[in-house]
N, C-alpha and C. Protein backbone atom coordinates (compact mmCIF):
# COMPACT_ATOMS: atom_id res chain seq x y z
N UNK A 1 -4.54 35.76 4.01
CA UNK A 1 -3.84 36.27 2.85
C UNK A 1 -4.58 35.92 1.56
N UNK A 2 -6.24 36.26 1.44
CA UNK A 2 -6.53 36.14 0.41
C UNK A 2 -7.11 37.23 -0.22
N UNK A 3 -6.98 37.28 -2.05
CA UNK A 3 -7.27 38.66 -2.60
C UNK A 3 -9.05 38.24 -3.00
N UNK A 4 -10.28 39.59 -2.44
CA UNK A 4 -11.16 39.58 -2.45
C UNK A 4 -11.83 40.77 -2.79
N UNK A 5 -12.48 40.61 -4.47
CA UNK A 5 -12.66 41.52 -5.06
C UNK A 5 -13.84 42.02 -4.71
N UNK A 6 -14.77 43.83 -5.02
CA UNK A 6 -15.57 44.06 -4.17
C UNK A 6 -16.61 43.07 -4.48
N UNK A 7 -17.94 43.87 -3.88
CA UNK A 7 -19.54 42.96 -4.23
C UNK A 7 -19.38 41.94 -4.22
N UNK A 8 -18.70 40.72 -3.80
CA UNK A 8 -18.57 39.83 -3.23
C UNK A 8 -19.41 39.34 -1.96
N UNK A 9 -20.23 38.73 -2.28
CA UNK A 9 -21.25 38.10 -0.76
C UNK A 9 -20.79 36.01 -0.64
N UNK A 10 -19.93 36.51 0.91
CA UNK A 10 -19.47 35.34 1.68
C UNK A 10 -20.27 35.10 2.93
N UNK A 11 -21.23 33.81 2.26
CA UNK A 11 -22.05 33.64 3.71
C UNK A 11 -21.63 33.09 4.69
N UNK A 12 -21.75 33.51 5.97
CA UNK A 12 -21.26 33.31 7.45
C UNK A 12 -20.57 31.91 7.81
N UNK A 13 -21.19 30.52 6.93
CA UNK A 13 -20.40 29.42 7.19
C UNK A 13 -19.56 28.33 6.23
N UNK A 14 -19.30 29.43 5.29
CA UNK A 14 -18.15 29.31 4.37
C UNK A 14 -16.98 29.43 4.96
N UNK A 15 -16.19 28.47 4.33
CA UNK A 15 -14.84 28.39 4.79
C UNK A 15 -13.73 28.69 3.77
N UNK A 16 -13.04 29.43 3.93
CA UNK A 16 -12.17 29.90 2.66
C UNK A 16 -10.73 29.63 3.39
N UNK A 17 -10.24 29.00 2.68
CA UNK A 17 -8.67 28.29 2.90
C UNK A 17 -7.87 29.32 2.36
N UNK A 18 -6.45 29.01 2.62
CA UNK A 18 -5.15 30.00 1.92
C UNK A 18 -5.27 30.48 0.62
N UNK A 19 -4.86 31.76 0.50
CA UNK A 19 -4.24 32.24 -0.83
C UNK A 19 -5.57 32.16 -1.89
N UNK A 20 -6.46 32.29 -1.48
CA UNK A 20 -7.77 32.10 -2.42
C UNK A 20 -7.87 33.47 -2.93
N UNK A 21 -8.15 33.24 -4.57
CA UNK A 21 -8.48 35.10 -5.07
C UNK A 21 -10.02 34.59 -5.44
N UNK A 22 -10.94 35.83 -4.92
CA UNK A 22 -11.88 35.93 -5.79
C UNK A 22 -12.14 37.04 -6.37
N UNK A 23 -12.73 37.09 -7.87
CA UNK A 23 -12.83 38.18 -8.43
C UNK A 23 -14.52 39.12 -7.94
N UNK A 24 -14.47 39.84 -8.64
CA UNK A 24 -15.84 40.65 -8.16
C UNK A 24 -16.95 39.97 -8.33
N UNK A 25 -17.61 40.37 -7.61
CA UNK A 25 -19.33 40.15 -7.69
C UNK A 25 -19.52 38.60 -7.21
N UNK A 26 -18.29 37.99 -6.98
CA UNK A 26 -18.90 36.51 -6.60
C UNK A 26 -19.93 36.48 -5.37
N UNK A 27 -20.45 35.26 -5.58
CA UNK A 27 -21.21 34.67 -4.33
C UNK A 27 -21.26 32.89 -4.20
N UNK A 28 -21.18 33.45 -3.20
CA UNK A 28 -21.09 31.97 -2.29
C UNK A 28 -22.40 31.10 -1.20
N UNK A 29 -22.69 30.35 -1.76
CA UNK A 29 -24.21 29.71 -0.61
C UNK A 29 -23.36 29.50 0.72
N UNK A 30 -24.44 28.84 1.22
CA UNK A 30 -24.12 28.18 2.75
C UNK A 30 -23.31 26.98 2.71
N UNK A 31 -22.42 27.12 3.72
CA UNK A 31 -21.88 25.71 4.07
C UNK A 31 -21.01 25.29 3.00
N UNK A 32 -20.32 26.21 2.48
CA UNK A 32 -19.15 25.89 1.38
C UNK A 32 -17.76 25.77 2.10
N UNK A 33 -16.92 24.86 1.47
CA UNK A 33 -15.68 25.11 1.74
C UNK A 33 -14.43 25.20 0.33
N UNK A 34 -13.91 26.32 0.33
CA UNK A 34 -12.93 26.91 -0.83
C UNK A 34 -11.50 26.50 -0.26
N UNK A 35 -10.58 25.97 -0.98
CA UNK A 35 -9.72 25.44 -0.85
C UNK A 35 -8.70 26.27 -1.25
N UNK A 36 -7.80 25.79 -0.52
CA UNK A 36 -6.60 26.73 -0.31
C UNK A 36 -5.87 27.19 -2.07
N UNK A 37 -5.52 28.21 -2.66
CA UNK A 37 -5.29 28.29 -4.18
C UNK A 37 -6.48 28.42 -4.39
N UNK A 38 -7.32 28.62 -4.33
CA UNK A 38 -8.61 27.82 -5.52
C UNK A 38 -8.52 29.79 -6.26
N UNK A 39 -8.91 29.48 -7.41
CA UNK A 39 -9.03 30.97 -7.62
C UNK A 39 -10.69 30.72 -8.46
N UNK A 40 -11.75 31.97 -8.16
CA UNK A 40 -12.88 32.13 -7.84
C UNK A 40 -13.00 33.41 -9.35
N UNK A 41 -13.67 32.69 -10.50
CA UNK A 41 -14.21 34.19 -11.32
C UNK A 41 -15.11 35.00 -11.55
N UNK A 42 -14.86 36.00 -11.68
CA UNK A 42 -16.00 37.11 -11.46
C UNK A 42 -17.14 36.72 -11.51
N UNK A 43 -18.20 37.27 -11.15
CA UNK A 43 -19.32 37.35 -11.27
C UNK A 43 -20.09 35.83 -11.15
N UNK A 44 -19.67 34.84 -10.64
CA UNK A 44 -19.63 33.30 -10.50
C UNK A 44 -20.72 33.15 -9.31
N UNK A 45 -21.37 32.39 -9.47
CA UNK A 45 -22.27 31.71 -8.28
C UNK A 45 -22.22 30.11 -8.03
N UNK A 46 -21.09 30.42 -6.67
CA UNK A 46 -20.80 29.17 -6.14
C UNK A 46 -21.78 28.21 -5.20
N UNK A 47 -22.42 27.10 -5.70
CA UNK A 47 -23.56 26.40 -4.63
C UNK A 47 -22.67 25.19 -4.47
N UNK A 48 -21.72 24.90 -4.74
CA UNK A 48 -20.68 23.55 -4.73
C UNK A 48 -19.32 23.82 -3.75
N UNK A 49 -18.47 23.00 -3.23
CA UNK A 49 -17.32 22.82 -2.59
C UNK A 49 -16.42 23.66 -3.77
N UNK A 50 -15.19 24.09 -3.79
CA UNK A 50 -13.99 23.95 -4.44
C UNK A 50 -13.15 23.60 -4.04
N UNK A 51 -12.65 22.46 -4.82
CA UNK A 51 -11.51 22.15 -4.28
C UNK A 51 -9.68 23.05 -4.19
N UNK A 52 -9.14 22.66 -3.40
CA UNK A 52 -7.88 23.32 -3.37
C UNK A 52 -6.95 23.17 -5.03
N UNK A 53 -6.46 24.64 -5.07
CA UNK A 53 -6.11 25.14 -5.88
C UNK A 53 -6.82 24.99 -7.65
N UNK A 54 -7.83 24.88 -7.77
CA UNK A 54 -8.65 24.72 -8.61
C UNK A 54 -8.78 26.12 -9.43
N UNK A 55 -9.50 26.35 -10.69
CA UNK A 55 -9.77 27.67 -11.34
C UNK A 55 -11.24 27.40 -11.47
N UNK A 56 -12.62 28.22 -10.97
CA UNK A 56 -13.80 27.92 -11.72
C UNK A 56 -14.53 28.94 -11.38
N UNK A 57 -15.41 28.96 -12.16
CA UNK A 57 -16.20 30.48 -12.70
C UNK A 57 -17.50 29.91 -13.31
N UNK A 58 -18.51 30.42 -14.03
CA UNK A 58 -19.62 30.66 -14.11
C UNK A 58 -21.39 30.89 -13.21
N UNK A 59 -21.92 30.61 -13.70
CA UNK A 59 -23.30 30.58 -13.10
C UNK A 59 -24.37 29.28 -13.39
N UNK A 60 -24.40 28.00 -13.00
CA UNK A 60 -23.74 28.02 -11.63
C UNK A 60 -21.97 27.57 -11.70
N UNK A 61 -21.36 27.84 -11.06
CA UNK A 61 -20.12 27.62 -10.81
C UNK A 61 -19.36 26.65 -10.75
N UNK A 62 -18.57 25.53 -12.05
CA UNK A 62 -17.89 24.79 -12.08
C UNK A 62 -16.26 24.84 -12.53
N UNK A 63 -15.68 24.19 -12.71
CA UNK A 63 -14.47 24.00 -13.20
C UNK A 63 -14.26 24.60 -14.62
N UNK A 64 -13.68 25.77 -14.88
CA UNK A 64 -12.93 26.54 -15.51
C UNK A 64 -13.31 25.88 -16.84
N UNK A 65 -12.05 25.32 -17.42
CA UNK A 65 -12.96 24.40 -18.46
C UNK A 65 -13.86 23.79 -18.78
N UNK A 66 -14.53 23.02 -17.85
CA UNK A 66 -16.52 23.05 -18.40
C UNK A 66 -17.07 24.31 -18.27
N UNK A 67 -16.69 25.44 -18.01
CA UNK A 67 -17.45 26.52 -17.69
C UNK A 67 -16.92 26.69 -19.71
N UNK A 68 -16.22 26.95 -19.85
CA UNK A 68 -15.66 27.69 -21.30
C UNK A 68 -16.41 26.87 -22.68
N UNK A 69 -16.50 25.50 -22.04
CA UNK A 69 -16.74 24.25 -23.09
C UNK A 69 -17.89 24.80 -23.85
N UNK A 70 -19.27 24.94 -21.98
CA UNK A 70 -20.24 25.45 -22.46
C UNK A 70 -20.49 26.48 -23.19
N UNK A 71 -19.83 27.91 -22.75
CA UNK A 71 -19.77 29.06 -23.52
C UNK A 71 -19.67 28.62 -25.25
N UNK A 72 -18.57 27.90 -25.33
CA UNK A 72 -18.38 27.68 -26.89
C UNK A 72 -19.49 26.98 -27.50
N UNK A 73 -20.12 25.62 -27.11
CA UNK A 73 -21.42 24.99 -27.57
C UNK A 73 -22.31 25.85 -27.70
N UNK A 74 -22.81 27.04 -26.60
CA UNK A 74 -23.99 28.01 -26.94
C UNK A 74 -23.37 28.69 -28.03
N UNK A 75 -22.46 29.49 -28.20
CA UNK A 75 -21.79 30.13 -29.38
C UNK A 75 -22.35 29.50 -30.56
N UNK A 76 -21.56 28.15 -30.80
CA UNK A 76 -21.99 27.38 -32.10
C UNK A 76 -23.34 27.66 -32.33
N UNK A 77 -24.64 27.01 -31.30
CA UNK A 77 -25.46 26.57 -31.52
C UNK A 77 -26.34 27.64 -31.83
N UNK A 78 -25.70 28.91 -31.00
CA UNK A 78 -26.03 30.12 -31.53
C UNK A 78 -26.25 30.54 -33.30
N UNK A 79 -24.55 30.06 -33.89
CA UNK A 79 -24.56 30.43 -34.66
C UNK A 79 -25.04 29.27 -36.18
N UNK A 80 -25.45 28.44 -35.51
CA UNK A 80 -25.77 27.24 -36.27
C UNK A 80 -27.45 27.83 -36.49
N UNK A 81 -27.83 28.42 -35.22
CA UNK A 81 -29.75 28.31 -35.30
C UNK A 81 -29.47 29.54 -36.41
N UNK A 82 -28.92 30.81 -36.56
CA UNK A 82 -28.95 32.25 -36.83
C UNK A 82 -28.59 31.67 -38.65
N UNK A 83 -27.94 30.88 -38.91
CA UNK A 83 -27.80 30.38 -40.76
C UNK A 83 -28.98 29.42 -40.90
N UNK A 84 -29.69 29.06 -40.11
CA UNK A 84 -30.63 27.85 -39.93
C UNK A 84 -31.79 28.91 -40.77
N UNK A 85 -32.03 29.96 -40.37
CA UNK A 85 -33.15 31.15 -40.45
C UNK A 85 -32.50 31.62 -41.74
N UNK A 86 -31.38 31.39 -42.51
CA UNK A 86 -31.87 31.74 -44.14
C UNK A 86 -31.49 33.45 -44.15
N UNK A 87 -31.54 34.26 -43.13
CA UNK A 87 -31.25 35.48 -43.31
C UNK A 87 -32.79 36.85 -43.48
N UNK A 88 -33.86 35.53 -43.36
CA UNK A 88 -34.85 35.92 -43.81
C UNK A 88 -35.52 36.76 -42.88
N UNK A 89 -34.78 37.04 -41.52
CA UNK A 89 -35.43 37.43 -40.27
C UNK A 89 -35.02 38.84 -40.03
């Protein structure tokens, strides 16, 4: 009973527990085990365990909130280097 979105590649000795959603395009290495709840976000590349009922997403694939933390630090640092340059570019 788990929801599994397309383009999704689950290699042969992954273990996926109850009620697990993953969204599209995920992938999964060898020798993983996904825990029952865990919910899986798009486009994510899992090389780690998840634990049961967990949320995590990115590339590579951690816990939901360090995944977002990072997004926001590149943002800043993004927008810290882009006033750094004066406008002159």
């Amino acid at each position: 009973n788990c929801i599994i979105a397309g383009l999704s590649g689950i290699s042969g000795s992954v273990v996926v527990g109850d009620n697990v959603t993953m969204g599209g395009g995920v992938g999964l290495a060898d020798h993983l085990t996904i825990g029952s709840g865990a919910k899986l976000a798009a486009r994510s590349g899992f090389m780690s365990n998840v634990p049961a009922g967990e949320i995590w997403g990115g590339y590579p694939a951690q816990p939901m909130a360090e995944a977002m933390r990072e997004i926001a630090m590149l943002r800043r640092l993004a927008r810290t280097r882009k006033q750094g340059e004066g406008g002159n570019g």
